[in-house]
PDB file of N, CA and C in Angstrom:
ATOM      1  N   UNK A   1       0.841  -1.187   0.000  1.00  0.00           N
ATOM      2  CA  UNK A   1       0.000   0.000   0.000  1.00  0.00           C
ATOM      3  C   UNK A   1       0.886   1.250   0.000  1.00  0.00           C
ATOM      4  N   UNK A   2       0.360   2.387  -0.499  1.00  0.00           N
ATOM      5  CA  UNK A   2       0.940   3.676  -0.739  1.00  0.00           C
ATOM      6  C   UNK A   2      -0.066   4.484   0.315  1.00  0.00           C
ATOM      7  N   UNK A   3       0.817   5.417   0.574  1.00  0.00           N
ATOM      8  CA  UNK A   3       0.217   6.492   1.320  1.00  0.00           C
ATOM      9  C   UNK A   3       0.470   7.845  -0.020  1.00  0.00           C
ATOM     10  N   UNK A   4      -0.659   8.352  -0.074  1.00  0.00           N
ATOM     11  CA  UNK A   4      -0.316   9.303  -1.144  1.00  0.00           C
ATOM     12  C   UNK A   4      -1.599  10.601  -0.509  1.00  0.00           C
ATOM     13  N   UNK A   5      -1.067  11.987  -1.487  1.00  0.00           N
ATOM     14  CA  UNK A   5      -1.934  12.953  -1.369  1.00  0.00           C
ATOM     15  C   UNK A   5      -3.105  13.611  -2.392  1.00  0.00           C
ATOM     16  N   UNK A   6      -4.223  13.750  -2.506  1.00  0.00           N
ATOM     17  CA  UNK A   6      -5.348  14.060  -3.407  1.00  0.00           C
ATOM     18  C   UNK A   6      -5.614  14.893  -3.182  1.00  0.00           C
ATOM     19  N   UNK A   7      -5.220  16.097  -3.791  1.00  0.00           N
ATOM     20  CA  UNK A   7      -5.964  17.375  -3.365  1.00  0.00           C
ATOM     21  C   UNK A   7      -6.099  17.936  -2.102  1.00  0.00           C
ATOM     22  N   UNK A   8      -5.128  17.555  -1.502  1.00  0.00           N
ATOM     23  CA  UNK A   8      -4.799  17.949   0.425  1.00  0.00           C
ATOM     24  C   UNK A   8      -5.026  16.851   1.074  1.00  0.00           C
ATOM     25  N   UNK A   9      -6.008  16.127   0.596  1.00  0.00           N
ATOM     26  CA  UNK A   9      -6.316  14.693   1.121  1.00  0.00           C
ATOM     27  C   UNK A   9      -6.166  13.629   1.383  1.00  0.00           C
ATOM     28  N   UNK A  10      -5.445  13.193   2.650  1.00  0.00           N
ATOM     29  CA  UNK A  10      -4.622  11.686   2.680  1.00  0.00           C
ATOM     30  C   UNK A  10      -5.371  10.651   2.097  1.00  0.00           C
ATOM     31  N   UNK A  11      -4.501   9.544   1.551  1.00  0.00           N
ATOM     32  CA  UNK A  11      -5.610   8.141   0.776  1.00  0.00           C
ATOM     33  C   UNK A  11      -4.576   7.398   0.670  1.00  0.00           C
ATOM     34  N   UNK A  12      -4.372   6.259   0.386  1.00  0.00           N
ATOM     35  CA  UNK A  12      -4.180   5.017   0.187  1.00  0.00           C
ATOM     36  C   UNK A  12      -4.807   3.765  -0.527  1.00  0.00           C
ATOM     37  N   UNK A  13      -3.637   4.088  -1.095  1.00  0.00           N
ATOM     38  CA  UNK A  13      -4.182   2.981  -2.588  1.00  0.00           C
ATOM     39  C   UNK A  13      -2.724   2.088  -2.398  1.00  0.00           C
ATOM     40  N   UNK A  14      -3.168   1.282  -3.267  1.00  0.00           N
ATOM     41  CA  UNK A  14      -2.379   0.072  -3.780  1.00  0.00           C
ATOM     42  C   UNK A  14      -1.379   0.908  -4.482  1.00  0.00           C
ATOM     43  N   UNK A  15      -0.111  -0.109  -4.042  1.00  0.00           N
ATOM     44  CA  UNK A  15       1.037   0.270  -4.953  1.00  0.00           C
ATOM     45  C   UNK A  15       1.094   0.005  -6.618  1.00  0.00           C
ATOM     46  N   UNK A  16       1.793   1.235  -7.002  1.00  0.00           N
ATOM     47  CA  UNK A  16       1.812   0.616  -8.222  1.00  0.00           C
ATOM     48  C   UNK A  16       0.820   0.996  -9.491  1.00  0.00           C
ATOM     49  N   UNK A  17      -0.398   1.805  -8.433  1.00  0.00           N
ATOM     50  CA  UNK A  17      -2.194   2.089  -9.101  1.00  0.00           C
ATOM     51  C   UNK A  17      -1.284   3.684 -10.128  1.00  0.00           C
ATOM     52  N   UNK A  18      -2.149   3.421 -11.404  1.00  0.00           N
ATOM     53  CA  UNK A  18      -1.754   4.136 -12.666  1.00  0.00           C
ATOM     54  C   UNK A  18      -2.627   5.439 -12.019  1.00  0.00           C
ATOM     55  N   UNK A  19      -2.106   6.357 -12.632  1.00  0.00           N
ATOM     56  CA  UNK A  19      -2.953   7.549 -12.841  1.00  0.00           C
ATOM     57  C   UNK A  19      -4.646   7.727 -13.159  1.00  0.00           C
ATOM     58  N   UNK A  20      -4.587   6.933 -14.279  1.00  0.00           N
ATOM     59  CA  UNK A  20      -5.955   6.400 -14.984  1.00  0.00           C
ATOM     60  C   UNK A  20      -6.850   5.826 -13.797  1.00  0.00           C
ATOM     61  N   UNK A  21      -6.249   4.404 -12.889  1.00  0.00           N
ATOM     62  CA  UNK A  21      -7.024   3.848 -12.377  1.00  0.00           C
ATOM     63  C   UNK A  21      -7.268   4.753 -10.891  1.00  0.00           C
ATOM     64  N   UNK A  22      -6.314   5.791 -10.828  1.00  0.00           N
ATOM     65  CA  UNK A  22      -6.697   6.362  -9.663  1.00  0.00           C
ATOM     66  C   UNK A  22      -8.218   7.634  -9.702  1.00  0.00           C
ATOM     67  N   UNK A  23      -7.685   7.827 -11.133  1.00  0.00           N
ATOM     68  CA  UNK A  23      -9.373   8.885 -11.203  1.00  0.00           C
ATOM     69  C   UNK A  23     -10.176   7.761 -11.188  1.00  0.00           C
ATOM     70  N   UNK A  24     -10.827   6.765 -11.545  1.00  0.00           N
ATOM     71  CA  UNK A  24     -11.379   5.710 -11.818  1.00  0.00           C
ATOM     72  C   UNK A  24     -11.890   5.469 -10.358  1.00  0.00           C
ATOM     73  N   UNK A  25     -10.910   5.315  -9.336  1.00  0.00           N
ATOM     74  CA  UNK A  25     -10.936   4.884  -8.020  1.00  0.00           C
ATOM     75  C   UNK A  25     -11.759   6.082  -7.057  1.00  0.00           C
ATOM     76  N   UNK A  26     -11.239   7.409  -7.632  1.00  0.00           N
ATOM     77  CA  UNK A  26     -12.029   9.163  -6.913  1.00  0.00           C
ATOM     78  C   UNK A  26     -13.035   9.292  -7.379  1.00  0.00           C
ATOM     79  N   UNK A  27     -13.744   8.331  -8.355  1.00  0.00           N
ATOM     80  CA  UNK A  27     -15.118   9.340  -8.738  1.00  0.00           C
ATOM     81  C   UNK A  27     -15.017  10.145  -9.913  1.00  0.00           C
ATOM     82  N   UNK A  28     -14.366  10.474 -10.463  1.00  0.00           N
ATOM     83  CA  UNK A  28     -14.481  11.900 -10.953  1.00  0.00           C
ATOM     84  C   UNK A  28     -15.389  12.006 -12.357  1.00  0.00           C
ATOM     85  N   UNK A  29     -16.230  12.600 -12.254  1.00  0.00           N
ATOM     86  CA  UNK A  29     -16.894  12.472 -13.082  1.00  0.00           C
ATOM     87  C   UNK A  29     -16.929  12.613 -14.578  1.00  0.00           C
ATOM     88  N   UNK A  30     -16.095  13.755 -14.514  1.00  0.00           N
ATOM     89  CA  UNK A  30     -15.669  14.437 -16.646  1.00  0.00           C
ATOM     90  C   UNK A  30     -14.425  13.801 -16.155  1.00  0.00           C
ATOM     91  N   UNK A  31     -13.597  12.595 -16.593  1.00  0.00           N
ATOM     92  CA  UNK A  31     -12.270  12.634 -16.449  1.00  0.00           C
ATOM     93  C   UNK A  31     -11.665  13.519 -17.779  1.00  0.00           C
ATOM     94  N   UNK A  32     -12.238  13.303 -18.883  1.00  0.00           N
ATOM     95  CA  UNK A  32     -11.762  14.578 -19.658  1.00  0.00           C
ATOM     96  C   UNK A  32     -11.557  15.568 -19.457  1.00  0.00           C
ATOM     97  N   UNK A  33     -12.188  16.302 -18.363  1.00  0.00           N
ATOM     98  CA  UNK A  33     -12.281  18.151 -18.105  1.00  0.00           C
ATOM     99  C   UNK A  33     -10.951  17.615 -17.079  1.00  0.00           C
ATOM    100  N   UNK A  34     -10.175  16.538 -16.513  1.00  0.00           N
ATOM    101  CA  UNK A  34      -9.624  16.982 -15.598  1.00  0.00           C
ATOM    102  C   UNK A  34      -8.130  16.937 -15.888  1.00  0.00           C
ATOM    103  N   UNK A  35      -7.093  17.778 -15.257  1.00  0.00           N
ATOM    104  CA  UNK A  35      -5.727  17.651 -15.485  1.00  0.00           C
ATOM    105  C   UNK A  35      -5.191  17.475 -14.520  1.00  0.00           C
ATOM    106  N   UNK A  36      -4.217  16.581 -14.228  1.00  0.00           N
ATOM    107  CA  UNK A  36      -3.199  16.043 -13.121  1.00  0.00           C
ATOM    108  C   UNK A  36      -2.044  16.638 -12.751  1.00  0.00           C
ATOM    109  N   UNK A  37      -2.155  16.912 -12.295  1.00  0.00           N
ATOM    110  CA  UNK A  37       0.051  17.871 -11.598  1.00  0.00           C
ATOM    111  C   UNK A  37       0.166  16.513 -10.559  1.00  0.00           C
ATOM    112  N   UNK A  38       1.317  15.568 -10.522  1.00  0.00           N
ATOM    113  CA  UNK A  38       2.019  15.235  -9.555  1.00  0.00           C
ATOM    114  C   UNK A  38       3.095  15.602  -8.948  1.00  0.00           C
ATOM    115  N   UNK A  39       3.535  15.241  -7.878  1.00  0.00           N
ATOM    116  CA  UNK A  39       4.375  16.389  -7.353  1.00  0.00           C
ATOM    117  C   UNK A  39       5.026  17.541  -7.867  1.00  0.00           C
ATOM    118  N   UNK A  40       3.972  18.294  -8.026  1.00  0.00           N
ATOM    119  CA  UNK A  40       4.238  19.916  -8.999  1.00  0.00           C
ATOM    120  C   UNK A  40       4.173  19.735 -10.014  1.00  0.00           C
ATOM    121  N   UNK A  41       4.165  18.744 -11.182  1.00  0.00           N
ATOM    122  CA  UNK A  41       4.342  18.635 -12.395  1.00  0.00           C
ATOM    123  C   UNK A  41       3.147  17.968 -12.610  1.00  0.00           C
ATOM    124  N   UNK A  42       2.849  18.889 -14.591  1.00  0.00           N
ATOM    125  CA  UNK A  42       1.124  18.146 -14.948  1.00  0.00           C
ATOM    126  C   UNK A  42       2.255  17.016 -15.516  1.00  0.00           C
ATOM    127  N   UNK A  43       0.689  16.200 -15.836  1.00  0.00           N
ATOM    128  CA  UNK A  43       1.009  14.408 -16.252  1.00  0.00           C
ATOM    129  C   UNK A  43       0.252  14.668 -17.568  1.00  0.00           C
ATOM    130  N   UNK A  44       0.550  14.725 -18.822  1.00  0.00           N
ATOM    131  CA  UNK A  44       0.458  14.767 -20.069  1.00  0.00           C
ATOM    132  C   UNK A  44      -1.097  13.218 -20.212  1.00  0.00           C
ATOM    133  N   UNK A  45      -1.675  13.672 -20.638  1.00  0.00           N
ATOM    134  CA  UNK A  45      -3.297  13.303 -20.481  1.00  0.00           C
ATOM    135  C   UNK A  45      -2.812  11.382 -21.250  1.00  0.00           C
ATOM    136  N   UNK A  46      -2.039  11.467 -22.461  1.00  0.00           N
ATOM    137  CA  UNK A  46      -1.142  10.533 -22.910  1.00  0.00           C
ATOM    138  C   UNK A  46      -1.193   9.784 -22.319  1.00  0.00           C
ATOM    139  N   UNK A  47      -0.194   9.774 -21.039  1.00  0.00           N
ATOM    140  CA  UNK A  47       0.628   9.385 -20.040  1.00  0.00           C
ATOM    141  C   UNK A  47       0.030   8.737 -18.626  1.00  0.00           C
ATOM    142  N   UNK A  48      -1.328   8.925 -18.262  1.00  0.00           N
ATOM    143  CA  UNK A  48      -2.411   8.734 -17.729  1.00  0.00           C
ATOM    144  C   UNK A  48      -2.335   7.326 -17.305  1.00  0.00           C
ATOM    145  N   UNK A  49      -2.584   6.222 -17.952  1.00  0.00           N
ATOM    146  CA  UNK A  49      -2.413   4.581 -18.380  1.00  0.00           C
ATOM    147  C   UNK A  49      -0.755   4.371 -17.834  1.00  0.00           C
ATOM    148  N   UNK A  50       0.466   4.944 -18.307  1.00  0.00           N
ATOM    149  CA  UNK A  50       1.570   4.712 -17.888  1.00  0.00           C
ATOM    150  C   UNK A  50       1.851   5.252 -16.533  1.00  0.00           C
ATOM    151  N   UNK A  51       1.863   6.518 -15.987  1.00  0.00           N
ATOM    152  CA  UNK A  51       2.273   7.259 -15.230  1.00  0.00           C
ATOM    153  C   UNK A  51       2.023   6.566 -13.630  1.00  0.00           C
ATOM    154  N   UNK A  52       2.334   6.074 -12.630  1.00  0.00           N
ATOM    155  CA  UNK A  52       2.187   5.401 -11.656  1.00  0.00           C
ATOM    156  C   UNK A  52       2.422   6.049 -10.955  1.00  0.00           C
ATOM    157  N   UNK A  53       1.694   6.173  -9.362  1.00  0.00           N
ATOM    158  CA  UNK A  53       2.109   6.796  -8.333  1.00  0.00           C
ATOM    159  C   UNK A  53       2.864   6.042  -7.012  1.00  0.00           C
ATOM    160  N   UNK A  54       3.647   7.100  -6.002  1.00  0.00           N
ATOM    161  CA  UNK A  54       4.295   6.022  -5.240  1.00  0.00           C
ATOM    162  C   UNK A  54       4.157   6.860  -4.194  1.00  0.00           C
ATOM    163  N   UNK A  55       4.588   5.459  -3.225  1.00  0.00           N
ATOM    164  CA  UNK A  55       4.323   6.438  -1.788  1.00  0.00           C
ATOM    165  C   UNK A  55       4.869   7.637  -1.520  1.00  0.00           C
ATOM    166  N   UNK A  56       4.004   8.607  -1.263  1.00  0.00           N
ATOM    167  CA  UNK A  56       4.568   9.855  -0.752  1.00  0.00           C
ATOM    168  C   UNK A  56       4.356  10.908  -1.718  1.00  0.00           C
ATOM    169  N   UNK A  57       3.570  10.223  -2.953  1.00  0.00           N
ATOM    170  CA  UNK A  57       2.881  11.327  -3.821  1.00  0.00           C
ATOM    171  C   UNK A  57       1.903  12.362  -3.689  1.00  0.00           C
ATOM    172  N   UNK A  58       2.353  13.699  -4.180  1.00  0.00           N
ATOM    173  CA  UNK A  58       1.282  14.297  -4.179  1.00  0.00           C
ATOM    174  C   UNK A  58       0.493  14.888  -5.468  1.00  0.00           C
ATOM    175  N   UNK A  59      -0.872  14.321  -5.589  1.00  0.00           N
ATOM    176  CA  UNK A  59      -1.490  14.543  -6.842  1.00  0.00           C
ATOM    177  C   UNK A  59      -2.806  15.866  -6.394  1.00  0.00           C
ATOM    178  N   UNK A  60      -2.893  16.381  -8.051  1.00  0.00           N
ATOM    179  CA  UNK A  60      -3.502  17.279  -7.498  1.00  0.00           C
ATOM    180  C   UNK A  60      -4.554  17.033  -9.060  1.00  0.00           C
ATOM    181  N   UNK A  61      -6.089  17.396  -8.706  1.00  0.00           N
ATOM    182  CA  UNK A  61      -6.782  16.681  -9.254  1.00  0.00           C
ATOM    183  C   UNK A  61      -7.176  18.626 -10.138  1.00  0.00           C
ATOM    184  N   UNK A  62      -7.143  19.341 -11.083  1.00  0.00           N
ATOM    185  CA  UNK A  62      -7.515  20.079 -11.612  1.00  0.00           C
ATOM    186  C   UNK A  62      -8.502  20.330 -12.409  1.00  0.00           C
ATOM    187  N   UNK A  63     -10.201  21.175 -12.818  1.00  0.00           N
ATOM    188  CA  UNK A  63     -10.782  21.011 -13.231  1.00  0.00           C
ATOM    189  C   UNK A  63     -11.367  22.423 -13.736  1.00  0.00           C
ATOM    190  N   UNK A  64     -11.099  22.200 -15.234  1.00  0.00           N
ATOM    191  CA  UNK A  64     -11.382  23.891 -15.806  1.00  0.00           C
ATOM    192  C   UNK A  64     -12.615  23.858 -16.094  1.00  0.00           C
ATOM    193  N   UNK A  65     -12.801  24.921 -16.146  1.00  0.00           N
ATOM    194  CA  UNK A  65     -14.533  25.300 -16.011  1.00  0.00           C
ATOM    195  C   UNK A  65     -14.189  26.520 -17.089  1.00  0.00           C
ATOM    196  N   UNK A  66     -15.438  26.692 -17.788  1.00  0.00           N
ATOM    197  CA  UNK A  66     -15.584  27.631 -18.961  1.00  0.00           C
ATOM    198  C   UNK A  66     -16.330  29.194 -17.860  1.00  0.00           C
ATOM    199  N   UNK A  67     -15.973  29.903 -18.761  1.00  0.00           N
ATOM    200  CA  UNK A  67     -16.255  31.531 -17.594  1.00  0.00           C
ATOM    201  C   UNK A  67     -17.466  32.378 -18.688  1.00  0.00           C
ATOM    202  N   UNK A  68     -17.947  33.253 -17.832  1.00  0.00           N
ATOM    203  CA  UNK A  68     -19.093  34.692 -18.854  1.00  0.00           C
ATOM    204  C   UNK A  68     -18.064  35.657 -18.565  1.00  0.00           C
ATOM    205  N   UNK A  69     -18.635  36.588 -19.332  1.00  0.00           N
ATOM    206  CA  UNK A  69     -18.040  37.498 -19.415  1.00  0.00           C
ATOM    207  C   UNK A  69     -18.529  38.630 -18.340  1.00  0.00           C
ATOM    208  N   UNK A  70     -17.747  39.608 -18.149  1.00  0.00           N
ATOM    209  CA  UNK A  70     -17.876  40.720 -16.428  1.00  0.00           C
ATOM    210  C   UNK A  70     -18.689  41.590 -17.358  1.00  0.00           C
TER     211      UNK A  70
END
């Protein structure tokens, strides 16, 4: 098991769990609308399926939203 971080949020997952299977694992609903930074760095949407996390990661779950105008 990994101890890792989600958005400020302690969790624990299985070692080894891909990027992919970790949105999979949070819920998230548009995984398309969302972009990943792991420890400070985004994870190329690509890379998702490859990219693995390890203990002591911190992921940060990002979600753009379209704006009106002021």
């Amino acid at each position: 098991m990994s101890k890792i971080s989600v958005n400020g949020k302690a969790q624990e997952v299985e070692s080894s769990i891909s990027i992919a299977e970790l949105i999979k694992l949070n819920n998230v609903a548009q995984p398309s609308m969302v972009s990943i930074q792991l420890n400070g760095q985004f994870v190329n949407r690509d890379d998702f399926d490859s990219t693995t996390v390890s203990d002591g990661d911190e992921l940060d779950f990002l979600y753009f939203m379209g704006g009106g105008s002021l």
